[in-house]
N, C-alpha and C. Protein backbone atom coordinates (compact mmCIF):
# COMPACT_ATOMS: atom_id res chain seq x y z
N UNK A 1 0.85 -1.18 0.00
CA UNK A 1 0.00 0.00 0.00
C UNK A 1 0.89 1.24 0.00
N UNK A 2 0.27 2.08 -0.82
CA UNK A 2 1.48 3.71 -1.01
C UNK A 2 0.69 4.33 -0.05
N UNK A 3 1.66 5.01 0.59
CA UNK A 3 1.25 6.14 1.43
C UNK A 3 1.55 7.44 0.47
N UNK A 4 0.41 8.72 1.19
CA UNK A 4 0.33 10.07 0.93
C UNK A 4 1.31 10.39 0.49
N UNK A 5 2.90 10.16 1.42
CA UNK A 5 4.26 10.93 1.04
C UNK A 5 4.73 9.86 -0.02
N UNK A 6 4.52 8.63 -0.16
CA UNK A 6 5.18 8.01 -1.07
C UNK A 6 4.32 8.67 -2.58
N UNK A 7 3.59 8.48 -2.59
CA UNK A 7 2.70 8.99 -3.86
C UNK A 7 3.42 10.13 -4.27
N UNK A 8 3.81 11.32 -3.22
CA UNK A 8 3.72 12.72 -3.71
C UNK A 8 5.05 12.05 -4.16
N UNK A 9 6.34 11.63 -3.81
CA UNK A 9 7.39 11.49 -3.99
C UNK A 9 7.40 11.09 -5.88
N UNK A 10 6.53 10.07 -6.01
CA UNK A 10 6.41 9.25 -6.85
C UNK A 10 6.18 10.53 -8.12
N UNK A 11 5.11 11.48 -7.80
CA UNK A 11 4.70 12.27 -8.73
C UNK A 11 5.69 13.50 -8.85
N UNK A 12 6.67 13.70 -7.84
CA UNK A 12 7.40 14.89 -8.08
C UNK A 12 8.95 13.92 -8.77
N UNK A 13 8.39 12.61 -9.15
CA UNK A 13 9.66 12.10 -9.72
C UNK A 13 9.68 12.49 -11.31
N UNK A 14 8.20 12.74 -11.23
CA UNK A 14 7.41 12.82 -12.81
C UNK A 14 8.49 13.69 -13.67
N UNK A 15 8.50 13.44 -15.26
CA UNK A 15 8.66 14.88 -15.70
C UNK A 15 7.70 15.85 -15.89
N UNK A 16 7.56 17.38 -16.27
CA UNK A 16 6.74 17.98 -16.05
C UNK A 16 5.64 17.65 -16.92
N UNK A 17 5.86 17.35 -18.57
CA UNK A 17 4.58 17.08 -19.41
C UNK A 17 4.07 16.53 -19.18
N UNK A 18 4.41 15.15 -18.04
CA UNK A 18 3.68 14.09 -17.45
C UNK A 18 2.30 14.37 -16.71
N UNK A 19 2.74 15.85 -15.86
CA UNK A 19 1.78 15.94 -14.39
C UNK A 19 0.61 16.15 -15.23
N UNK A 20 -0.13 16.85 -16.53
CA UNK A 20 -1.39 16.96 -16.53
C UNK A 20 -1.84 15.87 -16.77
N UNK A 21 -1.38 14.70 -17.33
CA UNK A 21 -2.11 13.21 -17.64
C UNK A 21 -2.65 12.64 -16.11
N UNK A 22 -1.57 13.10 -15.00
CA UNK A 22 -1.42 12.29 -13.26
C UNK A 22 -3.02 13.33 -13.50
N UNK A 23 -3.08 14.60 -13.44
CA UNK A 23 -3.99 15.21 -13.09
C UNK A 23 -5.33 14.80 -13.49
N UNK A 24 -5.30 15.13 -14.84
CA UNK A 24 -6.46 13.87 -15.40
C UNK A 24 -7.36 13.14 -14.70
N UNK A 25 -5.86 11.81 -14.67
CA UNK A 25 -6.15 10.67 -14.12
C UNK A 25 -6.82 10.73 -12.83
N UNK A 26 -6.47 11.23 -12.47
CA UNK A 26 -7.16 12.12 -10.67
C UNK A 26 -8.30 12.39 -10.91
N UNK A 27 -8.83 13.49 -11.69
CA UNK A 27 -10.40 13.87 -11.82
C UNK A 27 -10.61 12.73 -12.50
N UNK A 28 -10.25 11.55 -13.05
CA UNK A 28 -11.24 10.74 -13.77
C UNK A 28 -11.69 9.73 -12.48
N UNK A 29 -10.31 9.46 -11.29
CA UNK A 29 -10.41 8.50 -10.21
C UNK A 29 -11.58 9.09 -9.54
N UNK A 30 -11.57 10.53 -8.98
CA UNK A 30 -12.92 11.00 -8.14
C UNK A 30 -14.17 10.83 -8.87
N UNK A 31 -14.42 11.15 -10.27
CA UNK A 31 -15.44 11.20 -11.04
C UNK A 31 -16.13 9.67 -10.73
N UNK A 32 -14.82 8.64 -11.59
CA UNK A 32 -15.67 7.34 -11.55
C UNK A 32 -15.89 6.69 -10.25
N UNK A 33 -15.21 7.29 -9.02
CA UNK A 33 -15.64 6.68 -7.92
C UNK A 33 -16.43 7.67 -7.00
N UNK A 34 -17.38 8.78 -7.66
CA UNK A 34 -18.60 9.26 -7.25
C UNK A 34 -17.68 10.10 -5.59
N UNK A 35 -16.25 10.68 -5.66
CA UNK A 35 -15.78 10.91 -4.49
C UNK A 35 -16.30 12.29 -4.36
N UNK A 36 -16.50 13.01 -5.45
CA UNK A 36 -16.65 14.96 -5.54
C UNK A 36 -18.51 15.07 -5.12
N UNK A 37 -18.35 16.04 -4.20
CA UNK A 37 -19.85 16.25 -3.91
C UNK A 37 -20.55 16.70 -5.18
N UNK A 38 -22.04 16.87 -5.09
CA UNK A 38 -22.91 16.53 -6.35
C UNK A 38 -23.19 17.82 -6.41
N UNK A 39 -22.68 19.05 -5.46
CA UNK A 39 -23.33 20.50 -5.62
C UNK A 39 -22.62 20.82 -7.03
N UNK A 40 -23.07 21.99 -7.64
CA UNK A 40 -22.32 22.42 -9.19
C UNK A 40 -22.04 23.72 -8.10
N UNK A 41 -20.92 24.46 -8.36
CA UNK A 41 -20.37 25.92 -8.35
C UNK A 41 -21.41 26.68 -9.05
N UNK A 42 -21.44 27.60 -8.63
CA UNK A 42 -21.98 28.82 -9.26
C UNK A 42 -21.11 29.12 -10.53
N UNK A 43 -20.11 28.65 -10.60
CA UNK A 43 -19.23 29.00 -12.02
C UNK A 43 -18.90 28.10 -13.27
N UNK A 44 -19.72 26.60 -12.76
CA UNK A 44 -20.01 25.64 -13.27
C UNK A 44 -21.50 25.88 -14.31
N UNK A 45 -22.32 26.45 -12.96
CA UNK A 45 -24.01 26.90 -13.37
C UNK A 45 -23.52 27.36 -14.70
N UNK A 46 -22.97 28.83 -14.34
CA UNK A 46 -22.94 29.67 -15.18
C UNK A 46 -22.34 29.12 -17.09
N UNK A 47 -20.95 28.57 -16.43
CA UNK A 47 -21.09 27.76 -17.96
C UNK A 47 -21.92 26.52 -18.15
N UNK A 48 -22.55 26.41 -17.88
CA UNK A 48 -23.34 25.30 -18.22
C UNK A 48 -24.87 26.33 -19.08
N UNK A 49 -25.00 26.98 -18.34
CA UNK A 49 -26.07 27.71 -18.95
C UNK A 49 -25.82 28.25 -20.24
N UNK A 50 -24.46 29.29 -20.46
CA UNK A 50 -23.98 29.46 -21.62
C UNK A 50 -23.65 28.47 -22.91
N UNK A 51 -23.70 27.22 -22.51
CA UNK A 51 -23.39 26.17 -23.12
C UNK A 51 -24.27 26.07 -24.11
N UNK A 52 -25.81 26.38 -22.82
CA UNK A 52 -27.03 25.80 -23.24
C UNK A 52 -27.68 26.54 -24.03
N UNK A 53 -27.56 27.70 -23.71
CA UNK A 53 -27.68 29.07 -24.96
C UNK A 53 -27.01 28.97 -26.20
N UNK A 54 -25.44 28.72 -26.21
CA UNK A 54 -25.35 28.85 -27.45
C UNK A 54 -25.91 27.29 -28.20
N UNK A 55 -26.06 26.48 -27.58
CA UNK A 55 -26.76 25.15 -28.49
C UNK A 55 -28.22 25.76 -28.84
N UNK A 56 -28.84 26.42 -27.90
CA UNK A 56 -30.06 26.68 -28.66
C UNK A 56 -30.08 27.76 -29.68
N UNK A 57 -29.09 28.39 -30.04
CA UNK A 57 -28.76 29.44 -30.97
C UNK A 57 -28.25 29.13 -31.78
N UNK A 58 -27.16 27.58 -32.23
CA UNK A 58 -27.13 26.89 -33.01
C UNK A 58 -26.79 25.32 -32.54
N UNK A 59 -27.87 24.50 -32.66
CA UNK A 59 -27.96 23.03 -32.60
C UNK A 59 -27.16 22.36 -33.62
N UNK A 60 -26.70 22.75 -34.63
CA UNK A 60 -26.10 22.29 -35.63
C UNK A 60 -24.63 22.24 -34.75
N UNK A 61 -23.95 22.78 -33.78
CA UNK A 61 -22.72 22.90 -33.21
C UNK A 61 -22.33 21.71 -32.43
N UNK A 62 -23.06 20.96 -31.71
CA UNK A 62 -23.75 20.19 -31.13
C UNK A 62 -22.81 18.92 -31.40
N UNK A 63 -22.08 17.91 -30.46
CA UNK A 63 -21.02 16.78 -30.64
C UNK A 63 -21.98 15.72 -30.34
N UNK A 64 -22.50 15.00 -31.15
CA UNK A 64 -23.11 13.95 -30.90
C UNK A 64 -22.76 12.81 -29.59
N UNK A 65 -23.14 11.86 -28.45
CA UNK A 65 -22.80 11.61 -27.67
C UNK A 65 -21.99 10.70 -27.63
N UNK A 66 -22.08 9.62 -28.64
CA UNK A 66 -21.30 9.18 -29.25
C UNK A 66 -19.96 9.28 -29.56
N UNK A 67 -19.68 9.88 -29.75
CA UNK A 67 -18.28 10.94 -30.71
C UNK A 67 -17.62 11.24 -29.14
N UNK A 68 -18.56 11.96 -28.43
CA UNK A 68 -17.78 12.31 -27.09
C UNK A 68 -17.23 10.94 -26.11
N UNK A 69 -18.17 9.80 -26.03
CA UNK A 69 -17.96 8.80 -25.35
C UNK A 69 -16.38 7.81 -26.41
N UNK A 70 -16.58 8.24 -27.55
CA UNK A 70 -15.36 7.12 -27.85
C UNK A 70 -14.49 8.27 -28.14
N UNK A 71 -14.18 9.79 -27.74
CA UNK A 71 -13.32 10.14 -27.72
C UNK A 71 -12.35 9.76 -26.35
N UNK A 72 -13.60 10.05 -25.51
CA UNK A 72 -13.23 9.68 -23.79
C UNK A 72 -12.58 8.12 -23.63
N UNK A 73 -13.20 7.52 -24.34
CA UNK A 73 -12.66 5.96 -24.01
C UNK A 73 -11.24 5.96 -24.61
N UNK A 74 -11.14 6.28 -26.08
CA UNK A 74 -9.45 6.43 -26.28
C UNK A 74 -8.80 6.76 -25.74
N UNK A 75 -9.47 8.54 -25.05
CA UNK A 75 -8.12 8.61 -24.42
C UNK A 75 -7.73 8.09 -22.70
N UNK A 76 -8.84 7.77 -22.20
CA UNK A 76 -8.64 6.97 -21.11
C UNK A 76 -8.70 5.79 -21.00
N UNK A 77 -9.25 4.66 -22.24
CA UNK A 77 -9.11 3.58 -21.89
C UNK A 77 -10.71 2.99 -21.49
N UNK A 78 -11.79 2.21 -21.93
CA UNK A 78 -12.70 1.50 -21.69
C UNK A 78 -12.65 1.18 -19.39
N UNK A 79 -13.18 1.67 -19.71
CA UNK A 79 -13.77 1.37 -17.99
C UNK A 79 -14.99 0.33 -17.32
């Protein structure tokens, strides 16, 4: 089992282009294991709403769900 300091050790062994993939990998570990509370930020709201505006101002812009799910799986790998 890694401990806290062994981990950090492990990641400050990284080179630097490495750390945003560790980072990633991090929001994908909390995501798929439901660890991040379910409130949205107020700055989340906010783009989310803008999101939703400009799709209704053009739907044609729009990434089918598809397209997004096997972009996600390439680059992380089938889960």
């Amino acid at each position: 089992m890694v401990n806290t300091q062994q981990l950090y050790q492990k990641i400050e062994a990284l080179p630097d282009e490495l750390l945003p993939q560790v980072a990633d990998y991090v929001d994908f570990l909390i995501f798929k294991n439901n660890l991040n509370d379910n409130e949205l930020s107020d700055e989340v709201k906010t783009e989310l709403d803008q999101r939703y505006q400009d799709y209704l101002e053009n739907p044609d812009s729009a990434i089918p769900l598809k397209v997004v799910k096997d972009e996600l799986i390439q680059k992380y790998g089938k889960v």
